[in-house]
PDB file of N, CA and C in Angstrom:
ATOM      1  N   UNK A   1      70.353 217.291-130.340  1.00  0.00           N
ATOM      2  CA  UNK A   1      68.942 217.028-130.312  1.00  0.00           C
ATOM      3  C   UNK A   1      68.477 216.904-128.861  1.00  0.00           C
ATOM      4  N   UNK A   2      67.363 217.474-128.744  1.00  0.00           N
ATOM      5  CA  UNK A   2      66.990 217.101-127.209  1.00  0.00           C
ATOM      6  C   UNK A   2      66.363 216.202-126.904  1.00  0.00           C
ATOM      7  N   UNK A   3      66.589 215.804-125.459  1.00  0.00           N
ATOM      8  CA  UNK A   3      66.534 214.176-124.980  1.00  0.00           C
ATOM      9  C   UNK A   3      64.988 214.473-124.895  1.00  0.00           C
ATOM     10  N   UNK A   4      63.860 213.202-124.995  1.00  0.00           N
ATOM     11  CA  UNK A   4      62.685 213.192-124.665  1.00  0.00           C
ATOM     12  C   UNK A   4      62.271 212.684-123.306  1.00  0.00           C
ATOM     13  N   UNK A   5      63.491 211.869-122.154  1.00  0.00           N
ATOM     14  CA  UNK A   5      63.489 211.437-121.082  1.00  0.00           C
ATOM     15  C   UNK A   5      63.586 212.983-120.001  1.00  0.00           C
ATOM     16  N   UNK A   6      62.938 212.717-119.159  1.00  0.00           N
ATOM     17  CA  UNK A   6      62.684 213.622-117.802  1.00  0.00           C
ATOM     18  C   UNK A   6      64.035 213.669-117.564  1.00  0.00           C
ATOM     19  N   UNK A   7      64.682 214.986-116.668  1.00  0.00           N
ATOM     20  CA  UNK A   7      65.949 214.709-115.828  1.00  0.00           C
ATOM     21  C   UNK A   7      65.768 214.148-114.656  1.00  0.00           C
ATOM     22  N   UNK A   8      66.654 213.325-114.400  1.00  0.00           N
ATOM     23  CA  UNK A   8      66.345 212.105-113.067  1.00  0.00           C
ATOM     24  C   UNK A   8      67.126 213.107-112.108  1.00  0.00           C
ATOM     25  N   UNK A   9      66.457 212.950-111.033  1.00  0.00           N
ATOM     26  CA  UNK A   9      67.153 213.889-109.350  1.00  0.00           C
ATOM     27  C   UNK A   9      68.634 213.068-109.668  1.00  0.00           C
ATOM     28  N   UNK A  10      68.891 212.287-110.052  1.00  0.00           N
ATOM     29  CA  UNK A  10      70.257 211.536-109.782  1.00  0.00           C
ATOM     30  C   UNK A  10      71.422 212.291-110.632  1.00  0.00           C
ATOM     31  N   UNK A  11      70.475 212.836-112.410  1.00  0.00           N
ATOM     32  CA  UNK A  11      71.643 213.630-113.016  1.00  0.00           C
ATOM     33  C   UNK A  11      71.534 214.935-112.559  1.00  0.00           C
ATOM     34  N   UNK A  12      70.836 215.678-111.646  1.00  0.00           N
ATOM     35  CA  UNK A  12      70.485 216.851-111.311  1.00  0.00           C
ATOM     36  C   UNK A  12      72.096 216.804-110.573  1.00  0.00           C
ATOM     37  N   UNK A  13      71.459 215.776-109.700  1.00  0.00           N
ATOM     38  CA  UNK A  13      73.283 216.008-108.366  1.00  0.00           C
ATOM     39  C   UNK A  13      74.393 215.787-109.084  1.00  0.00           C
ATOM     40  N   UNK A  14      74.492 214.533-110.352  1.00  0.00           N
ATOM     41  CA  UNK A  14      75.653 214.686-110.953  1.00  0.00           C
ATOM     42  C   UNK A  14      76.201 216.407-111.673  1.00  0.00           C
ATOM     43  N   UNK A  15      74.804 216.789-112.210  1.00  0.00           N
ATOM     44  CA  UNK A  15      75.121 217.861-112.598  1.00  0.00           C
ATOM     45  C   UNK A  15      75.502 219.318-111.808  1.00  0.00           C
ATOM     46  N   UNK A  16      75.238 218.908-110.647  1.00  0.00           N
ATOM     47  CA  UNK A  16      75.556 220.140-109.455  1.00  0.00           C
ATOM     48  C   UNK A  16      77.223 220.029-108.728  1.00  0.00           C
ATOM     49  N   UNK A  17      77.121 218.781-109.144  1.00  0.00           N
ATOM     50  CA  UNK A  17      78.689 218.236-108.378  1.00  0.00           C
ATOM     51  C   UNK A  17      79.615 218.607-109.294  1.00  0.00           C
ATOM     52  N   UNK A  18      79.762 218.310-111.059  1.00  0.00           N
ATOM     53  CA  UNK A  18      80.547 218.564-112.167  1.00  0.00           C
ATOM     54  C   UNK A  18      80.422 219.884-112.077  1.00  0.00           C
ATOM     55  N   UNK A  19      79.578 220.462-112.186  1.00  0.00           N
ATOM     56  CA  UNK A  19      79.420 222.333-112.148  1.00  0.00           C
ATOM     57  C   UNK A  19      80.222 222.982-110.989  1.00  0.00           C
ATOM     58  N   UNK A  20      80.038 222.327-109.767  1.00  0.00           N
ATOM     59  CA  UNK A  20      81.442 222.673-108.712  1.00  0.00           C
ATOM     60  C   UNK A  20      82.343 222.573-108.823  1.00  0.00           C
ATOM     61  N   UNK A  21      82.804 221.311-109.536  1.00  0.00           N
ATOM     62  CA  UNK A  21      84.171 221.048-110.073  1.00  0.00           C
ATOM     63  C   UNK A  21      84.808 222.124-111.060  1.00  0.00           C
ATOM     64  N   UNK A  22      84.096 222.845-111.963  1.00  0.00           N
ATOM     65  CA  UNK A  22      84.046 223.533-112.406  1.00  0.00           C
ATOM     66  C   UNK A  22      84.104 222.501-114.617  1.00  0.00           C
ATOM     67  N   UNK A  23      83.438 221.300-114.557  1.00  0.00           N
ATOM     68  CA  UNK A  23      83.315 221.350-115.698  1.00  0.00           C
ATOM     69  C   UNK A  23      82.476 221.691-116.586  1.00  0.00           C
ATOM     70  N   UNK A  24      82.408 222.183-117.539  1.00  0.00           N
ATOM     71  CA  UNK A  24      81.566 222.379-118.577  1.00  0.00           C
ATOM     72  C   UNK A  24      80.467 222.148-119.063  1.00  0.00           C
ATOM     73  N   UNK A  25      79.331 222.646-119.463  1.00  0.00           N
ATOM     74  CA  UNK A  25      77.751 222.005-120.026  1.00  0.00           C
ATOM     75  C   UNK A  25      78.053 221.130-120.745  1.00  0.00           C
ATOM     76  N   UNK A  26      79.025 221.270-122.209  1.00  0.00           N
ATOM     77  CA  UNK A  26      79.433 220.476-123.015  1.00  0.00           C
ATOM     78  C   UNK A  26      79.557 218.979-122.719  1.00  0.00           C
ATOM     79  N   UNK A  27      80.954 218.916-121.543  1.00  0.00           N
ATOM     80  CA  UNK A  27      81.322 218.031-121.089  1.00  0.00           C
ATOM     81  C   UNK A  27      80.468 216.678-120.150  1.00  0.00           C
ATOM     82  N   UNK A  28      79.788 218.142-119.372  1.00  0.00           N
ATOM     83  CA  UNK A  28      78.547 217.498-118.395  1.00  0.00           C
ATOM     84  C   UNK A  28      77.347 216.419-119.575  1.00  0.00           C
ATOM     85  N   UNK A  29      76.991 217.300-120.471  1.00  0.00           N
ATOM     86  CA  UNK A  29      76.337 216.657-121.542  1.00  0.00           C
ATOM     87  C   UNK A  29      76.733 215.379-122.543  1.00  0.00           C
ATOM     88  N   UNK A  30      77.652 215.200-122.519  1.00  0.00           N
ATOM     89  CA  UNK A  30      78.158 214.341-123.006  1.00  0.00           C
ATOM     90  C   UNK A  30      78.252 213.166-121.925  1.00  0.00           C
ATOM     91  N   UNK A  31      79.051 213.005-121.106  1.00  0.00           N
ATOM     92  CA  UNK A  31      78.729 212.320-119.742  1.00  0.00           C
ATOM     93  C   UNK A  31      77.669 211.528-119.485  1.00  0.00           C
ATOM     94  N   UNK A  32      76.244 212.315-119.721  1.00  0.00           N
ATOM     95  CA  UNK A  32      75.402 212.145-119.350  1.00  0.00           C
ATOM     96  C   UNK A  32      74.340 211.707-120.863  1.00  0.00           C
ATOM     97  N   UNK A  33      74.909 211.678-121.715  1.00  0.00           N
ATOM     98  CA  UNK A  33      74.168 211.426-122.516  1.00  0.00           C
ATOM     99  C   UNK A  33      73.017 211.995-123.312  1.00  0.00           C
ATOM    100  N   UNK A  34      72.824 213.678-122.110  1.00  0.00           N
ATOM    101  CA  UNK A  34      71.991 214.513-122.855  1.00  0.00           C
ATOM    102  C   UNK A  34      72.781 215.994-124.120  1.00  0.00           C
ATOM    103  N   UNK A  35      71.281 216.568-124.507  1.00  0.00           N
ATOM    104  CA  UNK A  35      72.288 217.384-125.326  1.00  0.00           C
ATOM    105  C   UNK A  35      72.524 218.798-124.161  1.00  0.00           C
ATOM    106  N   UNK A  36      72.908 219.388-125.165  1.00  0.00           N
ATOM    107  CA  UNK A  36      73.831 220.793-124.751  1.00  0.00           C
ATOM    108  C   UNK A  36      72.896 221.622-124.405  1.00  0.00           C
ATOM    109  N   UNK A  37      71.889 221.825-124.997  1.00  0.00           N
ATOM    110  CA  UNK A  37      70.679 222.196-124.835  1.00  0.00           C
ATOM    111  C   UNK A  37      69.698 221.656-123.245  1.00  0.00           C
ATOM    112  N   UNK A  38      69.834 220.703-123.515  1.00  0.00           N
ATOM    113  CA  UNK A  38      68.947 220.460-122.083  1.00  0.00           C
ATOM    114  C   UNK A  38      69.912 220.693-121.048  1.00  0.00           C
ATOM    115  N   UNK A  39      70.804 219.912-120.827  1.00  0.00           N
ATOM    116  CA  UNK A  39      71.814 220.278-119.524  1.00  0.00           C
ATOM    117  C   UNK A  39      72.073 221.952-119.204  1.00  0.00           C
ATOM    118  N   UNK A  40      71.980 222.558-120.014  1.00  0.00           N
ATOM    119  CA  UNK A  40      72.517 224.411-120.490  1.00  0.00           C
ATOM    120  C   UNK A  40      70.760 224.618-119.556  1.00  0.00           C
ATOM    121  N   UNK A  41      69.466 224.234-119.995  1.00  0.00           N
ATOM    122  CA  UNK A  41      67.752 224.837-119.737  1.00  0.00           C
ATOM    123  C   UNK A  41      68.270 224.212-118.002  1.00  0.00           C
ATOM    124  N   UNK A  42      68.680 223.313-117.691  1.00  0.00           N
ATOM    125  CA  UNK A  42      68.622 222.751-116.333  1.00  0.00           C
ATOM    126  C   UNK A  42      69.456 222.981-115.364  1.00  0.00           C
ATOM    127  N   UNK A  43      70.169 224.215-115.871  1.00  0.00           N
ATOM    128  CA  UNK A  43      71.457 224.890-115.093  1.00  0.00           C
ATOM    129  C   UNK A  43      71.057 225.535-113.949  1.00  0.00           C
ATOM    130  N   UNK A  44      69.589 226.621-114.137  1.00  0.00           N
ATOM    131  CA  UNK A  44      69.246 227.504-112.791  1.00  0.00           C
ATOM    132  C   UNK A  44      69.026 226.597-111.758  1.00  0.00           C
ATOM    133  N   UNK A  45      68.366 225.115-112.318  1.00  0.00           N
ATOM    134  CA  UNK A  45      67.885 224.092-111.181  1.00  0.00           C
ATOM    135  C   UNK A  45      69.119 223.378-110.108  1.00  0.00           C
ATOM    136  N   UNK A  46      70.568 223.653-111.272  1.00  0.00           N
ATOM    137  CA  UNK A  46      71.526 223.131-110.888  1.00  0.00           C
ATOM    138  C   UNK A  46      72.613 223.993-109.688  1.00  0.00           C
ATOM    139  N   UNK A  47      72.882 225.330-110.415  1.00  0.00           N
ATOM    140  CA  UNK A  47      73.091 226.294-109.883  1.00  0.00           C
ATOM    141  C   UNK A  47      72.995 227.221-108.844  1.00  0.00           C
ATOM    142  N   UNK A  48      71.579 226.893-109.150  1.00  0.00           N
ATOM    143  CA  UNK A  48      71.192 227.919-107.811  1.00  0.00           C
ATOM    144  C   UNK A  48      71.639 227.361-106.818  1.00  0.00           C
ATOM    145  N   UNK A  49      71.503 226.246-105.924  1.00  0.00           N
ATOM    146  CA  UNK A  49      72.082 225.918-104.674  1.00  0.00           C
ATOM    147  C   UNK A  49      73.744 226.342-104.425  1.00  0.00           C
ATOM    148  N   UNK A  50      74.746 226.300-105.774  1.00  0.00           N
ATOM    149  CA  UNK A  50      75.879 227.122-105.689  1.00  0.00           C
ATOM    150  C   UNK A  50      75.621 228.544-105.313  1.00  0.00           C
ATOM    151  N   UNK A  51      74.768 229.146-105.918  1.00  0.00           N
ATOM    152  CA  UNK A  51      75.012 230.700-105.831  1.00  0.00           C
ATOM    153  C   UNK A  51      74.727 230.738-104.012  1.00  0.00           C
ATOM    154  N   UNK A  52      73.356 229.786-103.707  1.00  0.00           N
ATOM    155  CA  UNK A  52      72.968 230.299-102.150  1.00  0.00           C
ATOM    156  C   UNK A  52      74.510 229.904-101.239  1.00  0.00           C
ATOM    157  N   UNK A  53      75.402 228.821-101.843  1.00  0.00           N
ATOM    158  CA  UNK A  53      76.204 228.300-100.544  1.00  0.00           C
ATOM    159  C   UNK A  53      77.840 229.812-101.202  1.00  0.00           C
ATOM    160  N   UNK A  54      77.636 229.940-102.472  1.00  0.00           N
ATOM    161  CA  UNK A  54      78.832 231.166-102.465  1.00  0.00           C
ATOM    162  C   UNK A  54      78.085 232.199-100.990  1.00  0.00           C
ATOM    163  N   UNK A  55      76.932 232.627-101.507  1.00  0.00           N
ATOM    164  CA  UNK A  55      76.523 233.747-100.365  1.00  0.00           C
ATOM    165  C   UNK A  55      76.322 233.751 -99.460  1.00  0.00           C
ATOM    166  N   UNK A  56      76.691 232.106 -99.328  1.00  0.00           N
ATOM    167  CA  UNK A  56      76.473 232.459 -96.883  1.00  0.00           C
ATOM    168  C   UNK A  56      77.863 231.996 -96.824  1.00  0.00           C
ATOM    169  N   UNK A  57      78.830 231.481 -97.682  1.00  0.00           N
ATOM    170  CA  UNK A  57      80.136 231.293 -97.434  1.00  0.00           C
ATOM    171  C   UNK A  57      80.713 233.165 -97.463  1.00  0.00           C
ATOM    172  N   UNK A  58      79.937 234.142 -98.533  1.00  0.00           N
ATOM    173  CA  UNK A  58      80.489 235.586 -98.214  1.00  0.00           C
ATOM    174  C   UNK A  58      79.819 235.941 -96.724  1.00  0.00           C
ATOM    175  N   UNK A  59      78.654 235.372 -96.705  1.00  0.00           N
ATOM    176  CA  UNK A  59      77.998 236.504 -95.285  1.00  0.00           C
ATOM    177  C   UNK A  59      78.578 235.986 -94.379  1.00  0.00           C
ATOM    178  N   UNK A  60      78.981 234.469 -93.793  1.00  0.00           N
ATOM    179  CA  UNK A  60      80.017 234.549 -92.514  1.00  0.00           C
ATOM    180  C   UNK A  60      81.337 234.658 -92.970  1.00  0.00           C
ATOM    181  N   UNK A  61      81.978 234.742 -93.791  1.00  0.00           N
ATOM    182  CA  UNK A  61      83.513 235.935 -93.611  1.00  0.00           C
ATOM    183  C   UNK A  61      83.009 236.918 -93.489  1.00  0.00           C
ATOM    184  N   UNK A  62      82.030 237.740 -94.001  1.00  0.00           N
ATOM    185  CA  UNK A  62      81.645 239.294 -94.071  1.00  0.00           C
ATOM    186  C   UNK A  62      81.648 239.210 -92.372  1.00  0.00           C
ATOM    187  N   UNK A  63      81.344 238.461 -91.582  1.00  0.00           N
ATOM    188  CA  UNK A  63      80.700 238.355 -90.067  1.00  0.00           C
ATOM    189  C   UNK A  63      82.021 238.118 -89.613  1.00  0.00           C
ATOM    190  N   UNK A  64      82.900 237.381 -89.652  1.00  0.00           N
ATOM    191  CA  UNK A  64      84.314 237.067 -88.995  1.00  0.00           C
ATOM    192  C   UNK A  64      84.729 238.723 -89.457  1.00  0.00           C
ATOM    193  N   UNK A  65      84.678 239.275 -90.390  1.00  0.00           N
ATOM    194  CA  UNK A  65      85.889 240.485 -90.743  1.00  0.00           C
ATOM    195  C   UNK A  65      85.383 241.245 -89.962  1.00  0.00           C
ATOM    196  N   UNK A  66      83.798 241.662 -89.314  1.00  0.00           N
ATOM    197  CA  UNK A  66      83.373 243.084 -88.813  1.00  0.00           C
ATOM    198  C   UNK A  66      83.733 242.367 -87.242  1.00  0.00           C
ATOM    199  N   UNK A  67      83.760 241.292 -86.939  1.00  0.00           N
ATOM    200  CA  UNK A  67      84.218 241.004 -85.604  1.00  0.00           C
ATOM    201  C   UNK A  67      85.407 241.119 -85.639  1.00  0.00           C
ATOM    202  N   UNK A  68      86.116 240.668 -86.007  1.00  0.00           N
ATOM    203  CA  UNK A  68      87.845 241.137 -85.972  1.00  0.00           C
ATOM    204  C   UNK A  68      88.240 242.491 -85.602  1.00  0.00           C
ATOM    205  N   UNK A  69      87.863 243.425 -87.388  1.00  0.00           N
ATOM    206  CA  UNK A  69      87.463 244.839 -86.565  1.00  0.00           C
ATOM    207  C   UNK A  69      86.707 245.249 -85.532  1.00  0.00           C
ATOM    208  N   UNK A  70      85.703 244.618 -84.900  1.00  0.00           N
ATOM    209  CA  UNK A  70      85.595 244.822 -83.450  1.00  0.00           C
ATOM    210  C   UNK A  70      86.532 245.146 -82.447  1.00  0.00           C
ATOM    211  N   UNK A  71      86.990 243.455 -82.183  1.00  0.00           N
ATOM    212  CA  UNK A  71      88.298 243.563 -81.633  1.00  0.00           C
ATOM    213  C   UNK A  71      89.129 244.281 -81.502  1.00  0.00           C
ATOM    214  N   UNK A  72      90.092 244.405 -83.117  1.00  0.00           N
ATOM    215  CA  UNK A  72      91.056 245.290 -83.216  1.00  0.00           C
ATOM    216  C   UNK A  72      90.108 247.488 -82.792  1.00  0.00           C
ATOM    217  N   UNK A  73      89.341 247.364 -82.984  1.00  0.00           N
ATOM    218  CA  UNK A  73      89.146 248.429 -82.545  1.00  0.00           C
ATOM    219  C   UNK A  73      88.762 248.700 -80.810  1.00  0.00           C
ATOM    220  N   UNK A  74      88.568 247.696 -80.311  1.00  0.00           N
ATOM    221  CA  UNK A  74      88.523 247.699 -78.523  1.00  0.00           C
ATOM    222  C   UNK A  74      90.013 247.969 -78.561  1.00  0.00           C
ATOM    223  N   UNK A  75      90.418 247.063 -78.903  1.00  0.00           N
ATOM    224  CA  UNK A  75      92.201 247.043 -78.738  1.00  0.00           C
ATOM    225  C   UNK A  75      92.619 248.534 -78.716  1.00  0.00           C
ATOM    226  N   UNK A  76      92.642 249.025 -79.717  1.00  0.00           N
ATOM    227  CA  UNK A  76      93.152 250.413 -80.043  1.00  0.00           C
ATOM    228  C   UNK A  76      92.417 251.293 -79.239  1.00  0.00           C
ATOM    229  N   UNK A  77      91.323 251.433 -78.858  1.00  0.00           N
ATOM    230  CA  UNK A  77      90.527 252.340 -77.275  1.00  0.00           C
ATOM    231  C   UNK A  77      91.510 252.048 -76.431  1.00  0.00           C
ATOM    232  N   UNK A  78      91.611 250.341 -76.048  1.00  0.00           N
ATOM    233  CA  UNK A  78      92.400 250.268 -75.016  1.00  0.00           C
ATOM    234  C   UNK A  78      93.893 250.953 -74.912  1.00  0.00           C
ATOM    235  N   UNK A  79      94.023 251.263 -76.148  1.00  0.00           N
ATOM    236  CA  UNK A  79      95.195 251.476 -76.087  1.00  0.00           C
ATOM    237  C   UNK A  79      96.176 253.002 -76.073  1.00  0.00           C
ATOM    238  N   UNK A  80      94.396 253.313 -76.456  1.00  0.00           N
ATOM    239  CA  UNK A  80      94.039 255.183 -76.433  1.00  0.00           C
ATOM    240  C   UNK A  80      94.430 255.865 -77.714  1.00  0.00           C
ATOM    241  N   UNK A  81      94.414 254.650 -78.980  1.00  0.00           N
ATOM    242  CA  UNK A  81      94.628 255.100 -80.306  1.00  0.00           C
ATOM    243  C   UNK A  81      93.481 255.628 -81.000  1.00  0.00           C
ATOM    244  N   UNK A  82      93.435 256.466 -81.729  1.00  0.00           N
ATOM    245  CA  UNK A  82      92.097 256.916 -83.285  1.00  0.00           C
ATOM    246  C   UNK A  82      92.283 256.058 -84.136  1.00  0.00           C
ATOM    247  N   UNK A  83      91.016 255.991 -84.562  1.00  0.00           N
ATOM    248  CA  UNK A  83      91.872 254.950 -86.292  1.00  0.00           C
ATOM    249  C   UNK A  83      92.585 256.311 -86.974  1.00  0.00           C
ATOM    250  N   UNK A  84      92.876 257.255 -86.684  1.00  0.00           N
ATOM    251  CA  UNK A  84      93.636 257.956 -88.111  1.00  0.00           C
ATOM    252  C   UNK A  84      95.032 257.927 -87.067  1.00  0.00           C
ATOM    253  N   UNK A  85      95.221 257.861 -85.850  1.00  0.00           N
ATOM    254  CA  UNK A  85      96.395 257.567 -85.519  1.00  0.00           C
ATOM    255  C   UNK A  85      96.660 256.127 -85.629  1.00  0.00           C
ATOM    256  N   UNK A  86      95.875 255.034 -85.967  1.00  0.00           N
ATOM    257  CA  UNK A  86      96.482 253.472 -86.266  1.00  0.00           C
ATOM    258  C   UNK A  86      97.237 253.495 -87.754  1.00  0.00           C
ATOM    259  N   UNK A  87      96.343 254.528 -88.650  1.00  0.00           N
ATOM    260  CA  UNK A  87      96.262 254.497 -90.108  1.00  0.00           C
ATOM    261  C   UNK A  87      98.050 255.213 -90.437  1.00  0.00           C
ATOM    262  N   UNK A  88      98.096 256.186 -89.917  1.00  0.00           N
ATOM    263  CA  UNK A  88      99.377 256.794 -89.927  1.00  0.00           C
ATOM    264  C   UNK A  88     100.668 256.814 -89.277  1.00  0.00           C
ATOM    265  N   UNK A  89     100.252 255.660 -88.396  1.00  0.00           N
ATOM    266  CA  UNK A  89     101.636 254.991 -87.784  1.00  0.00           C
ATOM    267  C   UNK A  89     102.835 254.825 -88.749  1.00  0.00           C
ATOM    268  N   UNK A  90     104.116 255.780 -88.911  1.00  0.00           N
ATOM    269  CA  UNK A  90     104.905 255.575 -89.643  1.00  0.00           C
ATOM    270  C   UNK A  90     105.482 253.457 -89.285  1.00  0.00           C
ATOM    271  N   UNK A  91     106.150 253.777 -90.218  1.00  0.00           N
ATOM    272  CA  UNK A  91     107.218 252.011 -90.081  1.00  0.00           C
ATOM    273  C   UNK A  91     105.820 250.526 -90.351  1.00  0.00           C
ATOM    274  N   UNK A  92     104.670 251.331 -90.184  1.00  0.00           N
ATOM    275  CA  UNK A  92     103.904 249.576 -89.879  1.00  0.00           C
ATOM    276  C   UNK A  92     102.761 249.566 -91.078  1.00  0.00           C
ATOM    277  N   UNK A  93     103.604 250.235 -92.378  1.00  0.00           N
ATOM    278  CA  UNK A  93     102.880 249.442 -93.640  1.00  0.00           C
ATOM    279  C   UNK A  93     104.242 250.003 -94.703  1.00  0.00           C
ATOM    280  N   UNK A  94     104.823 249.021 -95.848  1.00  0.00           N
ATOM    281  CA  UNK A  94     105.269 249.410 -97.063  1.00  0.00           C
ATOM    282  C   UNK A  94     106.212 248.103 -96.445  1.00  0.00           C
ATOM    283  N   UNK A  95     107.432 248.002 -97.350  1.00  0.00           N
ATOM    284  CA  UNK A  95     108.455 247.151 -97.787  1.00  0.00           C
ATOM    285  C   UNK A  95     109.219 246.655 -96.434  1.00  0.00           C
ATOM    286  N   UNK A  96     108.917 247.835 -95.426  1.00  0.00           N
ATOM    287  CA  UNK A  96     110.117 247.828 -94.106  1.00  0.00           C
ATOM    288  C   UNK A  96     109.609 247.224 -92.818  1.00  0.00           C
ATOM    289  N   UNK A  97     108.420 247.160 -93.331  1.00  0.00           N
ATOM    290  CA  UNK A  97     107.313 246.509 -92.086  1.00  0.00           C
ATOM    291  C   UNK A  97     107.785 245.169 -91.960  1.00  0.00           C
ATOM    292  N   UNK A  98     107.840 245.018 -90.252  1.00  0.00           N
ATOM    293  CA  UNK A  98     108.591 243.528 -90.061  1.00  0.00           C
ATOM    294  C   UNK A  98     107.770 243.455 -88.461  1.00  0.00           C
ATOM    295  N   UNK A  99     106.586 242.797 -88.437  1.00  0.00           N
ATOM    296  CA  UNK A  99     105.986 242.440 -87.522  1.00  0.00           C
ATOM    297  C   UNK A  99     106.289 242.001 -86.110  1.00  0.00           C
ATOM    298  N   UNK A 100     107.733 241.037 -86.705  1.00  0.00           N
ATOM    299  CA  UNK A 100     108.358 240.522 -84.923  1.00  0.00           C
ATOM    300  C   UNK A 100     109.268 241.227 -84.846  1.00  0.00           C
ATOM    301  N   UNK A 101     109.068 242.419 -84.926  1.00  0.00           N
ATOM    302  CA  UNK A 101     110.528 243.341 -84.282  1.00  0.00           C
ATOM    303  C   UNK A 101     109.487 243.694 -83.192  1.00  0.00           C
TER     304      UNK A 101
END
Protein backbone atom coordinates (compact mmCIF):
# COMPACT_ATOMS: atom_id res chain seq x y z
CA UNK A 1 0.00 0.00 0.00
CA UNK A 2 1.36 3.37 -0.51
CA UNK A 3 2.62 5.52 2.22
CA UNK A 4 0.53 8.91 2.48
CA UNK A 5 3.73 10.68 4.26
CA UNK A 6 6.09 12.91 1.88
CA UNK A 7 9.69 11.33 1.36
CA UNK A 8 11.92 13.08 3.92
CA UNK A 9 15.54 14.36 2.21
CA UNK A 10 16.81 12.04 5.10
CA UNK A 11 15.20 8.68 3.38
CA UNK A 12 16.18 10.09 -0.04
CA UNK A 13 20.12 9.77 1.22
CA UNK A 14 19.31 6.58 3.02
CA UNK A 15 17.95 5.51 -0.15
CA UNK A 16 20.94 6.66 -2.40
CA UNK A 17 23.48 5.14 0.02
CA UNK A 18 21.55 1.37 0.13
CA UNK A 19 21.23 1.66 -3.78
CA UNK A 20 25.21 2.05 -3.83
CA UNK A 21 25.58 -0.65 -1.70
CA UNK A 22 23.85 -2.34 -4.10
CA UNK A 23 20.58 -3.36 -2.01
CA UNK A 24 17.33 -3.86 -3.26
CA UNK A 25 13.89 -1.65 -3.55
CA UNK A 26 12.34 -4.50 -1.67
CA UNK A 27 14.78 -4.45 1.03
CA UNK A 28 15.27 -0.58 0.98
CA UNK A 29 11.37 -0.57 1.49
CA UNK A 30 11.06 -2.49 4.13
CA UNK A 31 13.84 -0.68 6.14
CA UNK A 32 12.19 2.20 5.69
CA UNK A 33 8.85 1.41 6.26
CA UNK A 34 7.57 2.43 2.83
CA UNK A 35 6.01 0.26 0.13
CA UNK A 36 7.68 -1.17 -2.95
CA UNK A 37 5.88 1.04 -4.91
CA UNK A 38 6.92 4.32 -3.59
CA UNK A 39 10.65 3.61 -2.95
CA UNK A 40 10.65 1.81 -6.86
CA UNK A 41 8.49 5.95 -8.17
CA UNK A 42 11.56 7.62 -6.05
CA UNK A 43 14.41 5.77 -7.67
CA UNK A 44 15.19 8.46 -10.70
CA UNK A 45 15.39 11.04 -7.63
CA UNK A 46 17.68 8.50 -6.03
CA UNK A 47 19.68 7.35 -8.88
CA UNK A 48 20.38 9.81 -10.88
CA UNK A 49 23.25 11.30 -8.83
CA UNK A 50 24.77 7.51 -9.30
CA UNK A 51 24.46 7.53 -12.97
CA UNK A 52 26.18 11.39 -13.04
CA UNK A 53 29.20 10.11 -10.53
CA UNK A 54 29.45 6.44 -12.82
CA UNK A 55 30.01 9.08 -15.83
CA UNK A 56 32.67 11.40 -14.66
CA UNK A 57 34.28 8.37 -12.84
CA UNK A 58 34.23 6.94 -16.97
CA UNK A 59 35.21 10.49 -18.40
CA UNK A 60 38.45 10.86 -16.19
CA UNK A 61 39.74 7.23 -16.88
CA UNK A 62 38.57 7.88 -20.51
CA UNK A 63 41.15 11.15 -19.87
CA UNK A 64 44.03 9.15 -17.97
CA UNK A 65 43.84 6.32 -21.00
CA UNK A 66 44.15 9.02 -24.06
CA UNK A 67 47.04 10.60 -21.94
CA UNK A 68 48.89 7.50 -21.40
CA UNK A 69 48.51 6.85 -25.10
CA UNK A 70 49.92 10.17 -25.50
CA UNK A 71 52.86 9.32 -23.82
CA UNK A 72 53.36 5.93 -24.97
CA UNK A 73 53.05 7.33 -28.42
CA UNK A 74 55.86 10.32 -27.92
CA UNK A 75 57.79 7.40 -26.60
CA UNK A 76 57.59 5.33 -29.71
CA UNK A 77 58.44 8.73 -32.15
CA UNK A 78 61.18 8.93 -29.83
CA UNK A 79 62.07 5.90 -30.48
CA UNK A 80 61.43 6.00 -34.33
CA UNK A 81 58.66 3.25 -34.04
CA UNK A 82 54.93 3.19 -36.21
CA UNK A 83 52.21 1.90 -34.24
CA UNK A 84 52.05 -1.06 -36.82
CA UNK A 85 55.72 -1.64 -36.00
CA UNK A 86 54.81 -1.48 -31.94
CA UNK A 87 51.68 -3.76 -32.89
CA UNK A 88 53.86 -6.48 -34.59
CA UNK A 89 56.75 -6.69 -32.46
CA UNK A 90 57.22 -10.47 -32.39
CA UNK A 91 57.92 -11.97 -28.45
CA UNK A 92 55.92 -8.85 -26.67
CA UNK A 93 52.28 -10.25 -26.62
CA UNK A 94 50.93 -14.16 -26.07
CA UNK A 95 52.02 -16.74 -23.25
CA UNK A 96 56.02 -15.97 -23.70
CA UNK A 97 55.88 -12.35 -22.97
CA UNK A 98 58.00 -11.67 -19.86
CA UNK A 99 58.41 -7.93 -19.33
CA UNK A 100 61.73 -7.95 -17.08
CA UNK A 101 63.77 -9.74 -19.48
Amino acid sequence: MTSARPVMMSERRKMREWRAEGMSYCAIAQALGRSHETVRDHASDVEAPLVRTMQSKRDVMLRVALRQQRIIDTCNRALGLRPADVLVMPGCDGPDFNPSL
